[in-house]
Protein backbone atom coordinates (compact mmCIF):
# COMPACT_ATOMS: atom_id res chain seq x y z
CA UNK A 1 79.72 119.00 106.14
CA UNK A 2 80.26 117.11 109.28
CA UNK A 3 78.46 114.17 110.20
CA UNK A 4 78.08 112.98 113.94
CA UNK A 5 78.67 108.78 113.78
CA UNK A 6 78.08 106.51 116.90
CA UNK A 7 78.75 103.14 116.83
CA UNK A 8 76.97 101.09 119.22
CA UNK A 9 76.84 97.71 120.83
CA UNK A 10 74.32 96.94 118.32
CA UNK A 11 76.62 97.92 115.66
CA UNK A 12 79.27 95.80 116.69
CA UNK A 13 77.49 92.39 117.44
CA UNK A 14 75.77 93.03 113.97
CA UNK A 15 79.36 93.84 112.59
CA UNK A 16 81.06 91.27 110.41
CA UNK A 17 85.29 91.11 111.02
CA UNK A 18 87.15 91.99 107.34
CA UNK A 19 83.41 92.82 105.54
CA UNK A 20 83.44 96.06 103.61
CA UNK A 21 79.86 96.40 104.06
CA UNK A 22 78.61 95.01 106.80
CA UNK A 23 81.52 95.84 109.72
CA UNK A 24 80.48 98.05 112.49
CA UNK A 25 81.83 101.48 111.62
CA UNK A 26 80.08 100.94 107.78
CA UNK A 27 76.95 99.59 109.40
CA UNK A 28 77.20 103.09 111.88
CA UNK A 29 77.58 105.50 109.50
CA UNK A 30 74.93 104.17 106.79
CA UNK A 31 72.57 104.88 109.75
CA UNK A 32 74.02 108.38 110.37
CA UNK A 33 73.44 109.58 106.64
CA UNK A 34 70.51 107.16 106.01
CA UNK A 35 71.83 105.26 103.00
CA UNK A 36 74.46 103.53 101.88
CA UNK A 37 78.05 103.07 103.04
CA UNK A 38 81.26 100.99 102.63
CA UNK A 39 84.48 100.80 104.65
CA UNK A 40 87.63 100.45 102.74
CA UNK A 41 91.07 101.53 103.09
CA UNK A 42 90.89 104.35 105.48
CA UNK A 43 87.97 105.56 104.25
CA UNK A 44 84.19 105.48 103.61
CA UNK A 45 82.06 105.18 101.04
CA UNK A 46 79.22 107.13 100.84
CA UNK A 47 77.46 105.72 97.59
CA UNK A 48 77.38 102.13 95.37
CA UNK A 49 79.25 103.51 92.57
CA UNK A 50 82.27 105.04 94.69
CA UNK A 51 82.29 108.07 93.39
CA UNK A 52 82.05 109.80 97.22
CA UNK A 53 84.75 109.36 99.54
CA UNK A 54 85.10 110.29 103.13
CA UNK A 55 88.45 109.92 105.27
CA UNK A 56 87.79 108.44 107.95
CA UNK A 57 89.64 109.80 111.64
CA UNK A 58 92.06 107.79 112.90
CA UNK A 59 90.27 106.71 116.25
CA UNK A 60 88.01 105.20 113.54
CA UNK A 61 90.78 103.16 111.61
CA UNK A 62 92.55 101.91 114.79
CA UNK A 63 88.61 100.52 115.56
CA UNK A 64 88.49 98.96 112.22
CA UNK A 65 92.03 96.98 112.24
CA UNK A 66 91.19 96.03 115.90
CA UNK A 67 87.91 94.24 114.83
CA UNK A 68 89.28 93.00 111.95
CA UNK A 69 91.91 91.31 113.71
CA UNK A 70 90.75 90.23 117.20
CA UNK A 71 86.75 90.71 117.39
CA UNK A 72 84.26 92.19 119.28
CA UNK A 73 85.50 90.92 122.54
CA UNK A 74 88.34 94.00 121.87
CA UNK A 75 86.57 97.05 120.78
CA UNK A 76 83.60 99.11 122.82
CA UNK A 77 81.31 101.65 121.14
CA UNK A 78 82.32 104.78 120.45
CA UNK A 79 81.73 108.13 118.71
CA UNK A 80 83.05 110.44 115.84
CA UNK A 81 83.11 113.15 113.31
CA UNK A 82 82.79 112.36 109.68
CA UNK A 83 83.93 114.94 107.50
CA UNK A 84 81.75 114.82 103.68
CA UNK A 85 83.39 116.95 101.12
């Protein structure tokens, strides 16, 4: 299944830098599947155990290390595909 994930302004002056939970892209996609969700390592987390992984597209991870580092000054909203297995 493929989800369609925007992340908005809103999303990232919510976002928190280096916060699994709470950073813009994790914050994007629990509103695109209407639950829960937790970035980590390249990928997404889709419930509070773990137990569903998504991989998240590169364009994605680039956004994540940029925030992480430097802030929201240096990333703009943008949108993607997430592939669920």
């Amino acid at each position: 299944m493929r989800i369609k994930v925007e992340v908005t302004q809103e999303h990232i002056e919510k976002g928190l830098q280096s916060n699994v939970a709470d950073c813009p892209i994790a914050l994007a996609v629990a509103q695109a599947v209407g639950g829960y969700a937790c970035a980590h390592g390249g990928g997404i987390y889709l419930d509070p155990i773990h137990s569903m992984r998504a991989n998240l597209p590169w364009r994605a991870r680039v956004f994540m290390g940029r925030f992480d580092r430097r802030g929201k000054r240096w990333v703009k909203p943008f949108k993607f595909w997430l592939v669920v297995p």
